[in-house]
Protein backbone atom coordinates (compact mmCIF):
# COMPACT_ATOMS: atom_id res chain seq x y z
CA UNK A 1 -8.15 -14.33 7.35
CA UNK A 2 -8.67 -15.16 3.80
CA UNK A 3 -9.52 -19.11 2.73
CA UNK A 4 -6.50 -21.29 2.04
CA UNK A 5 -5.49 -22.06 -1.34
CA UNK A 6 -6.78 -25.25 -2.79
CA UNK A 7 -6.92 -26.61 -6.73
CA UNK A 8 -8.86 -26.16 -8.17
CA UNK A 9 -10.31 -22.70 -7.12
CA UNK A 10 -13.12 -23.24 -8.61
CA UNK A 11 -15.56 -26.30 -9.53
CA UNK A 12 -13.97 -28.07 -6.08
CA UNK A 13 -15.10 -31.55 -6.04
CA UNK A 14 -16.10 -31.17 -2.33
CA UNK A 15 -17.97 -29.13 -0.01
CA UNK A 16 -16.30 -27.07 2.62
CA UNK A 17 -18.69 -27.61 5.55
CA UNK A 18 -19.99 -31.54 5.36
CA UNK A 19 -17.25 -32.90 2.15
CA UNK A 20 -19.57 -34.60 -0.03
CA UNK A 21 -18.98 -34.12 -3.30
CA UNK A 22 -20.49 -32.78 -6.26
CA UNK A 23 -21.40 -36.18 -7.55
CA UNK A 24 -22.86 -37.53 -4.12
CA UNK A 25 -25.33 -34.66 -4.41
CA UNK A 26 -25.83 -35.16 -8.08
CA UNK A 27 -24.38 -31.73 -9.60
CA UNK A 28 -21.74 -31.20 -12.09
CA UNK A 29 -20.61 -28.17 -9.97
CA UNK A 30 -20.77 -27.19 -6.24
CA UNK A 31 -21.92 -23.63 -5.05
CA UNK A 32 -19.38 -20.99 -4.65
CA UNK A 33 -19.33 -18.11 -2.57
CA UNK A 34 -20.78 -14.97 -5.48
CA UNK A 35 -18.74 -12.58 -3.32
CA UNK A 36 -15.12 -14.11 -2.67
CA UNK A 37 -15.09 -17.23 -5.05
CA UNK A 38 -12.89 -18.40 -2.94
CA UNK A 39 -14.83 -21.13 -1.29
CA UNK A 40 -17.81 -23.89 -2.02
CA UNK A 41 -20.86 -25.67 -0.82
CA UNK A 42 -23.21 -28.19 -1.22
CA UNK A 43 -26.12 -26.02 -1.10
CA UNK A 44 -27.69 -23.20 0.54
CA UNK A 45 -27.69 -25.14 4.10
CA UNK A 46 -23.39 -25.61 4.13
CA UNK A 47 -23.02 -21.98 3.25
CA UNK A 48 -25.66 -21.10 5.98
CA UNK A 49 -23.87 -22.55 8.64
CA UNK A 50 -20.60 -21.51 7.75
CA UNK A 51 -21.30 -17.82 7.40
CA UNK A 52 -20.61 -17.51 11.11
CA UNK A 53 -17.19 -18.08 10.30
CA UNK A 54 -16.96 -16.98 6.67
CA UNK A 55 -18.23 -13.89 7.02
CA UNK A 56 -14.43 -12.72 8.34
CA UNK A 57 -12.76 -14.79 5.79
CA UNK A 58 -15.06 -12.91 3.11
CA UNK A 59 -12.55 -11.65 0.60
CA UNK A 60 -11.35 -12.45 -3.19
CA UNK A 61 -8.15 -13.75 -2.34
CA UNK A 62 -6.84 -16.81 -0.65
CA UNK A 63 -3.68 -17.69 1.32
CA UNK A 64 -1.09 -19.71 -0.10
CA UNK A 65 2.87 -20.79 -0.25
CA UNK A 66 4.31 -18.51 -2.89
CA UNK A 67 7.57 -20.29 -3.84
CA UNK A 68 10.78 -18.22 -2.26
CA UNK A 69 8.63 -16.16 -0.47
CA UNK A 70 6.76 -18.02 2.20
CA UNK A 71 2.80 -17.22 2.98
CA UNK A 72 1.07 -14.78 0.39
CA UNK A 73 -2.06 -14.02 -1.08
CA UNK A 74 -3.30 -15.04 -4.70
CA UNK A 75 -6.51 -13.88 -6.87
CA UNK A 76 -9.69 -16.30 -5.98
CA UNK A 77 -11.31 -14.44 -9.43
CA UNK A 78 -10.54 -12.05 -12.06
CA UNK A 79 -9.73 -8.26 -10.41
CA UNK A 80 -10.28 -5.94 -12.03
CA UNK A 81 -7.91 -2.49 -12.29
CA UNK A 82 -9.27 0.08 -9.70
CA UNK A 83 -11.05 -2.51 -7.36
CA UNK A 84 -11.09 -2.48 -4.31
CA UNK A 85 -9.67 -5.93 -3.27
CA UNK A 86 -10.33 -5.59 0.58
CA UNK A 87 -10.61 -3.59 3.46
CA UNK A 88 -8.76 -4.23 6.42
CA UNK A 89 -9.76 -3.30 10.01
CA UNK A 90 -6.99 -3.18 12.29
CA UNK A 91 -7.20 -6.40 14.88
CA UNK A 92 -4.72 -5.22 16.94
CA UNK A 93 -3.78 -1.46 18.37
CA UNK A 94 -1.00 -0.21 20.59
CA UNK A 95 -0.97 3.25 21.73
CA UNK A 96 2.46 5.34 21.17
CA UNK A 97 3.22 8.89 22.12
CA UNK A 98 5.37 11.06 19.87
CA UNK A 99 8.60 9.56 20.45
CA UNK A 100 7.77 5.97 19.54
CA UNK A 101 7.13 5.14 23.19
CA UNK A 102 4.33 2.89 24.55
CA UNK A 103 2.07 4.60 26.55
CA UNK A 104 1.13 2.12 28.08
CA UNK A 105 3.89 0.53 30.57
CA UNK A 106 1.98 -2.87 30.50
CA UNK A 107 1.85 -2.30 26.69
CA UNK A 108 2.94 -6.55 26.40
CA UNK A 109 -0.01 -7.36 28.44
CA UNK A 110 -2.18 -5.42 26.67
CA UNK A 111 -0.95 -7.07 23.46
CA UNK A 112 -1.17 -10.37 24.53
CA UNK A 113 -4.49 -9.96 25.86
CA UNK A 114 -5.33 -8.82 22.12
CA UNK A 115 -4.04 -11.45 20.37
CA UNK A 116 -5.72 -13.90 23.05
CA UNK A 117 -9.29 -12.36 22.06
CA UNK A 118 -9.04 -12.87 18.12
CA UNK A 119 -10.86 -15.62 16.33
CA UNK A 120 -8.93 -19.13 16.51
CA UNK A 121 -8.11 -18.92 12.95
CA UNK A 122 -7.28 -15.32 13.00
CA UNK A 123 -4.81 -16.13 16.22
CA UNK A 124 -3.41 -19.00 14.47
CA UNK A 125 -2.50 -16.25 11.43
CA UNK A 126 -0.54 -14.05 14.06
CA UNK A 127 1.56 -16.29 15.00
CA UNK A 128 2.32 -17.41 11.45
CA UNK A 129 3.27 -13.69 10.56
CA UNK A 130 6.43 -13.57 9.06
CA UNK A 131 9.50 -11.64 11.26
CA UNK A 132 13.02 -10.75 11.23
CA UNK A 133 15.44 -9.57 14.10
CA UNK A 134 14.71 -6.35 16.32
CA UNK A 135 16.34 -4.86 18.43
CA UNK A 136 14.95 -5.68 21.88
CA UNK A 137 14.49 -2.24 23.44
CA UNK A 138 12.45 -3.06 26.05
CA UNK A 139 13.50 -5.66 28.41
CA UNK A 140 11.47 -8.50 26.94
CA UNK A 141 11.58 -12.22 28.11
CA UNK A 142 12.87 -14.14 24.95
CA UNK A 143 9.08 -15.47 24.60
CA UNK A 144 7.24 -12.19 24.77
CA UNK A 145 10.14 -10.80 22.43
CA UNK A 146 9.12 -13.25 19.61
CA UNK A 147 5.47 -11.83 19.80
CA UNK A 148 6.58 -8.46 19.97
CA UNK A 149 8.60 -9.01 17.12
CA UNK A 150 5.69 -10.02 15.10
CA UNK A 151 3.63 -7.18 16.22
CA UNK A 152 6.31 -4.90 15.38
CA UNK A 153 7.29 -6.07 11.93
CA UNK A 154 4.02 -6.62 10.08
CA UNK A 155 1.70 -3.15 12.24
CA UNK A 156 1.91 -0.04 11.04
CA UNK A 157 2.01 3.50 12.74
CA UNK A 158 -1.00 5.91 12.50
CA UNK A 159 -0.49 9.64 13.52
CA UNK A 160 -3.23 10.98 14.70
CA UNK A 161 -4.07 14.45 14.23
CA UNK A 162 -1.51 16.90 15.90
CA UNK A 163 1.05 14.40 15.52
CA UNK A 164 1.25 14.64 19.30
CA UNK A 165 -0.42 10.40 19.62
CA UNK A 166 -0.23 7.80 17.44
CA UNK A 167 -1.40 4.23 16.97
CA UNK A 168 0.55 1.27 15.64
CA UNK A 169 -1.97 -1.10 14.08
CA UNK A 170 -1.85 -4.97 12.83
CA UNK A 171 -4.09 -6.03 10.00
CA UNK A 172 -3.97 -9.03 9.17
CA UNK A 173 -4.77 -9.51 5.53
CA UNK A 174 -2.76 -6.50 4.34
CA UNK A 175 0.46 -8.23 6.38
CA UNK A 176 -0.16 -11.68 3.98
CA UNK A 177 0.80 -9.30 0.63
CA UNK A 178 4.22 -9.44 -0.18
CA UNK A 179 6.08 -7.07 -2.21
CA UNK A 180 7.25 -6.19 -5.51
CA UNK A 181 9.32 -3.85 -7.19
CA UNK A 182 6.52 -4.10 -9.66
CA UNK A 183 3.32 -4.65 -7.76
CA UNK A 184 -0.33 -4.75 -9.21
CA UNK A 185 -1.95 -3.40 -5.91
CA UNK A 186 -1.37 -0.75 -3.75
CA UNK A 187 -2.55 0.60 -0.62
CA UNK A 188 -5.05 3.22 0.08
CA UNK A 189 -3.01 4.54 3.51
CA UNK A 190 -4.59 4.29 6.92
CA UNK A 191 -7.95 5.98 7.76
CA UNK A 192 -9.45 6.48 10.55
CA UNK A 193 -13.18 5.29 11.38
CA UNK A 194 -15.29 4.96 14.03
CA UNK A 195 -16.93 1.34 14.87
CA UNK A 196 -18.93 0.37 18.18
CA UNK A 197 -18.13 3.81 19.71
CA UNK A 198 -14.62 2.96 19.33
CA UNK A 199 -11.32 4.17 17.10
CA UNK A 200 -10.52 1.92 14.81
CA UNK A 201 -7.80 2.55 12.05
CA UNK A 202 -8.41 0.74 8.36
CA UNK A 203 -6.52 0.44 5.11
CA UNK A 204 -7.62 -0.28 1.72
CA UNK A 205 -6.02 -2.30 -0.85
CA UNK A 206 -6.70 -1.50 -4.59
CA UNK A 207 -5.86 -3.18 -7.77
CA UNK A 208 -3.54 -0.95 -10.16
CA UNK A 209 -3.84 -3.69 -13.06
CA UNK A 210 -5.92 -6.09 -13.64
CA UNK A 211 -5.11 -9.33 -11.77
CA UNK A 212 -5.96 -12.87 -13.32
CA UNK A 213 -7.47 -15.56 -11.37
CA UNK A 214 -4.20 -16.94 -9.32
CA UNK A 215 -2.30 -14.41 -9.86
CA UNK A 216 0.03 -13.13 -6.89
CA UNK A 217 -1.52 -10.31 -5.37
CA UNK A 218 1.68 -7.77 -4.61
CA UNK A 219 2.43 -3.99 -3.78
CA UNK A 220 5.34 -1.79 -2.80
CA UNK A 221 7.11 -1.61 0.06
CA UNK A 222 9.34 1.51 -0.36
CA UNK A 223 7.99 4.89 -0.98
CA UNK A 224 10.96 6.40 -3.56
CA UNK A 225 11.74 3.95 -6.71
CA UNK A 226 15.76 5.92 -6.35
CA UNK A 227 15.69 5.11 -2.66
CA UNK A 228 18.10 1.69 -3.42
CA UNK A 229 19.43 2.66 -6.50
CA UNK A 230 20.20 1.46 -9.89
CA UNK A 231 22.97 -1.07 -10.00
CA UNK A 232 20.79 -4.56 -9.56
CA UNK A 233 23.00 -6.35 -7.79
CA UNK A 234 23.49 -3.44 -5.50
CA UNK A 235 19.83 -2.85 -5.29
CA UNK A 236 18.92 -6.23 -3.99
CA UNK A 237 21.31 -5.95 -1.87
CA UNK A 238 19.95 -2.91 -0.37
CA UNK A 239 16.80 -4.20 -0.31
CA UNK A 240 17.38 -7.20 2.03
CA UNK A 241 19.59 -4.65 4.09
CA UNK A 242 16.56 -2.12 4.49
CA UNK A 243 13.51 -4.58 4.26
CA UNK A 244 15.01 -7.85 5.43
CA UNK A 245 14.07 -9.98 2.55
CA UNK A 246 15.50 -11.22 -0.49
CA UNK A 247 13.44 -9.67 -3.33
CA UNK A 248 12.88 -11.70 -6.36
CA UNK A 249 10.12 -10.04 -8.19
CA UNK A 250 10.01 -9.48 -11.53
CA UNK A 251 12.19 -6.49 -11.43
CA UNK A 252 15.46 -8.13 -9.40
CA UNK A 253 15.13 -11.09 -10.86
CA UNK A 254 15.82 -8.84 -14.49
CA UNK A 255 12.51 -9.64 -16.37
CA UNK A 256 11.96 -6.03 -16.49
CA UNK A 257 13.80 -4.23 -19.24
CA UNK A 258 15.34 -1.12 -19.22
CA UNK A 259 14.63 -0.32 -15.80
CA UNK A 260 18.41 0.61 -14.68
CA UNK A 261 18.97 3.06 -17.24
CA UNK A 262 15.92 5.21 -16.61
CA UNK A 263 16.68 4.49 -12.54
CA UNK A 264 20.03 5.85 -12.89
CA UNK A 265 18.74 9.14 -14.88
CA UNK A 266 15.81 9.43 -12.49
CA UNK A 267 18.65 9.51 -9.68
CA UNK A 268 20.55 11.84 -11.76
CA UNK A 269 17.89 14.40 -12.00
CA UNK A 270 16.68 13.99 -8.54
CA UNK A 271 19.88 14.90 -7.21
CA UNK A 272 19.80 18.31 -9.00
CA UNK A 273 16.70 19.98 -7.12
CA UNK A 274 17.41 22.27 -4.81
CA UNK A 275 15.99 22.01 -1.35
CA UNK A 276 15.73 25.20 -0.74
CA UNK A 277 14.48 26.22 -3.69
CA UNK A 278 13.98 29.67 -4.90
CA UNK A 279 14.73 29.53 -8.77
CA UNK A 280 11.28 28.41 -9.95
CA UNK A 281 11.98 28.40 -13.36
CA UNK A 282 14.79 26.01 -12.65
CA UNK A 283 13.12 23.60 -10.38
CA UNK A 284 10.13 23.61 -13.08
CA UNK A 285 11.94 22.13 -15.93
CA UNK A 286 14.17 19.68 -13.47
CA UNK A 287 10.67 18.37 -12.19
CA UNK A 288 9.45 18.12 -15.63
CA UNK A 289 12.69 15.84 -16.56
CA UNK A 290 12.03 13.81 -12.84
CA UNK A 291 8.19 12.98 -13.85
CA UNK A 292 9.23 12.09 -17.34
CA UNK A 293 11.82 9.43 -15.96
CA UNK A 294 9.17 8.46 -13.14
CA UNK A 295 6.39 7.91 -15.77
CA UNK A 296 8.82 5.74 -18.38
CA UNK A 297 9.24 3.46 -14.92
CA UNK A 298 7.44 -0.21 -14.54
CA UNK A 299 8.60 -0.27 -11.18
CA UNK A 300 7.33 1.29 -7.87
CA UNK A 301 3.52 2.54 -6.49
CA UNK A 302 1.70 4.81 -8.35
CA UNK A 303 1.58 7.08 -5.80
CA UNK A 304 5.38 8.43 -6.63
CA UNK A 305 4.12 8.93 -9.89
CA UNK A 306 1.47 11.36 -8.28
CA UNK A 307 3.52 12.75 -6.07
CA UNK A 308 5.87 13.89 -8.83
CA UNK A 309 3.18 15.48 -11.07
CA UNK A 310 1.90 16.63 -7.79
CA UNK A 311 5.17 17.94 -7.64
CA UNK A 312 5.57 19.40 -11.20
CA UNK A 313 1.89 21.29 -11.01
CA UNK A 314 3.09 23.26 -7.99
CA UNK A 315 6.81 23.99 -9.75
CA UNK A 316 4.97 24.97 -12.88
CA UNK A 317 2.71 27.64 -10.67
CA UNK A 318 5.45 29.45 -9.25
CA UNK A 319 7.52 29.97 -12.41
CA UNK A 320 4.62 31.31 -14.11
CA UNK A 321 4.96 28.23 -16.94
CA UNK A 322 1.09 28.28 -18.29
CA UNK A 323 1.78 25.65 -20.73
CA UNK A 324 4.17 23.27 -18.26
CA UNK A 325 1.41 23.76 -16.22
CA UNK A 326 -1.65 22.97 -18.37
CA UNK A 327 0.59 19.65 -19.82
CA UNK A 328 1.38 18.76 -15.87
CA UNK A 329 -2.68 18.93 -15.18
CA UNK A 330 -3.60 16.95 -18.26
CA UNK A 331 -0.67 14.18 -17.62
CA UNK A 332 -2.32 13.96 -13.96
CA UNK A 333 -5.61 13.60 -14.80
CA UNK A 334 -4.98 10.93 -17.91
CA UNK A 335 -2.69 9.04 -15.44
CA UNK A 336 -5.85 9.15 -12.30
CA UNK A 337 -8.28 8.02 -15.04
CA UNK A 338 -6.62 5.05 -16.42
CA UNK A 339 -6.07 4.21 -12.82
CA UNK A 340 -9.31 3.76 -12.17
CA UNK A 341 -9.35 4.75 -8.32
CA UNK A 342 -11.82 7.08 -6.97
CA UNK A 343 -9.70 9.16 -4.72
CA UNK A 344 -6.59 9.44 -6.63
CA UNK A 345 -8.57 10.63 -9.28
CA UNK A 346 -9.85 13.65 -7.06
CA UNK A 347 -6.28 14.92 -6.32
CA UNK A 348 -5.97 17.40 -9.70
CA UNK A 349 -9.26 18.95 -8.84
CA UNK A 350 -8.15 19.68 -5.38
CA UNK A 351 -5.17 20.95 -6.17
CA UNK A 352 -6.35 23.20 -9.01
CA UNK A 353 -9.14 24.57 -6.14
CA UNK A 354 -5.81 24.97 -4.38
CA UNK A 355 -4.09 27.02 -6.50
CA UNK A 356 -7.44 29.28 -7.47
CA UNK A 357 -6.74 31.52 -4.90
CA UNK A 358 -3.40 32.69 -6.62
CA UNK A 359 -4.71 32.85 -10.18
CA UNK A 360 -4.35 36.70 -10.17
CA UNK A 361 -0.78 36.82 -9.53
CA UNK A 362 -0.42 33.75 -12.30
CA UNK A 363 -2.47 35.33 -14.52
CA UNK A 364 0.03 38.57 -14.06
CA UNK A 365 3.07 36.97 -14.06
CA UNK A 366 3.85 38.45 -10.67
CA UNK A 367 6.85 36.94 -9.23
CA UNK A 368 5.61 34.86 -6.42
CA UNK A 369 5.71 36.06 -2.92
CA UNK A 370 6.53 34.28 0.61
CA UNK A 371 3.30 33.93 1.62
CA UNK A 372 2.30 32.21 -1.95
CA UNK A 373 5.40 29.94 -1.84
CA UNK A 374 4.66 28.96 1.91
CA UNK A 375 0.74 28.07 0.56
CA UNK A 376 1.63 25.84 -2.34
CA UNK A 377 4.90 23.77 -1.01
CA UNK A 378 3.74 23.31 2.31
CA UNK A 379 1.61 20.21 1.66
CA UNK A 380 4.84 18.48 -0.30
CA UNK A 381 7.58 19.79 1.92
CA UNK A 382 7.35 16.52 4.12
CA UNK A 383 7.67 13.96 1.11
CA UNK A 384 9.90 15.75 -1.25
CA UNK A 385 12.43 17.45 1.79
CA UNK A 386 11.86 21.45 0.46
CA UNK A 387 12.34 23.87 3.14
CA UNK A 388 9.49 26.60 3.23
């Protein structure tokens, strides 16, 4: 778990390990950590022996009480945009099967058992999780229901490959970040990785501005920015409905201009695709309206804005547009670059590799045919709802 927030962040007055202070040692200025900033020492002999316990604590951000919202995480240094601020290893795993069940009957011992084996601090974190109400589906003792409940609301579900198993995880830094309409992080999804001969699932969070020293450190909750609408008073309502928080980021709380006007045209436009589409020309030039409106948007991850020039590249294929298409490619790739993230940045070249294979029939003008349609919408049909 990160280091607690304490003023100032840096130049502390005291060490961490043994609390003398920088003028009982005769320095201006105490040691801090070159990695995290988020912590000091004495000397070289504090940090020593409390890299036992560091070491997991190891990250540039620190835990803190973020007024209205509880427990959060703030900037121990300057971040810069495209960073990766941490990687989180899952501490906790439950196995599901394909219907959301545990496979495991004794899945509450299991978890218990889990929690039991973390690091004191890291325990202490778990049970500090914020919740809301669930459903109680299973039985549960009103004690084991509370630590369900915080299992359930801050893990996340991994499907394997096959979609036939899946995994919901807990990590514990990513479940400090709290959310904004208009976040400066987002999240790299969960990957899977081997460690010790055993499965473990990890997720990456990366800075999409850069973040000042104490700044909040915030992403996105929802996936689609039209998901709650435009209407702000409506939208927040939504919100707490959906997420079961009161939002009061920058956006809700209405220090974000404009944002309703281009939301409600956004929803406007969305609501004209087709999802069964088979007028490419059509869908093209509604697309090219959608990722206009999404682009003009402060709120939301970037990853919407991807998926709509994503979106748009595919559109402009089919109908043959070959300068939609070459403005679609060069948005993409301006937008990756001034993002500054490694793998988003390698999404236009994969698609164009992609869409290679089909260049004759572009090149021709050749109306496309079933198989080419099934080929370049099947990878989107899941987050955009087109039927292949």
């Amino acid at each position: 778990m990160p280091e607690f927030y304490a003023e100032p962040m840096k130049n502390r007055k005291s060490c961490s390990v043994c609390k003398k202070t920088a003028k009982a040692k005769g320095k201006k200025v105490l040691l801090t950590c070159i990695k995290c900033h988020a912590i000091t020492y004495c000397g070289g002999e504090c940090q020593a022996a409390d890299w036992g316990r560091h070491e997991w604590n190891c990250v540039p951000v620190m835990v803190t009480e973020i007024p209205g919202k509880g427990r959060g995480l703030v900037a121990a240094r300057n971040i810069e945009k495209g960073e990766v601020i941490f990687e989180d290893e899952s501490v906790i795993k439950l196995a599901m099967n394909a219907q959301r069940q545990f496979t495991d009957p004794e899945f509450m011992t299991s978890l218990k058992q889990q929690i039991d084996s973390l690091p004191t601090e890291a325990r202490a974190q778990y049970y500090k999780l914020q919740t809301h109400d669930v459903v109680n589906n299973y039985n549960l003792n009103r004690r084991d229901e509370e630590v369900f409940n915080l299992f359930w609301c801050n893990s996340k579900m991994y499907e394997k490959v096959g979609g036939e198993s899946r995994l919901n995880t807990l990590h514990l830094n990513f479940a400090l970040v709290n959310h904004s309409c208009s976040p400066n992080a987002t999240n790299d999804g969960l990957k899977q990785k081997q460690q010790k001969g055993d499965e473990d699932v990890s997720v990456k969070l990366k800075a999409i501005k850069d973040i000042c020293k104490g700044e909040e450190i915030t992403f996105c909750y929802y996936k689609a920015v039209e998901k709650f609408g435009s209407n702000p008073r409506k939208r927040k309502t939504a919100i707490k409905k959906s997420l079961g928080f009161e939002c009061k980021c920058p956006v809700c709380l209405g220090h974000v201009p404009v944002q309703e006007k281009t939301l409600r045209k956004l929803i406007e436009a969305t609501n004209k695709l087709n999802p069964t589409p088979s007028d490419w020309k059509r869908e093209a030039g509604i697309w090219s309206r959608v990722v206009d409106l999404t682009m003009e948007l402060n709120i939301g991850d970037p990853h919407e804005k991807i998926r709509a020039l994503d979106a748009l590249v595919r559109f402009a294929h089919l109908s043959r547009e070959k300068d939609l298409l070459r403005k679609a490619m060069g948005m993409w790739r301006q937008f990756t670059k001034e993002l500054k993230i490694e793998n988003i940045q390698r999404g236009p070249e994969d698609l164009e590799r992609g869409l290679a294979k089909w260049s004759a029939e572009f090149s021709l003008s050749n109306a496309p045919k079933k198989r080419e349609v099934d080929a370049i919408l099947r990878m989107i049909q899941g987050d955009l709802n087109i039927s292949v």
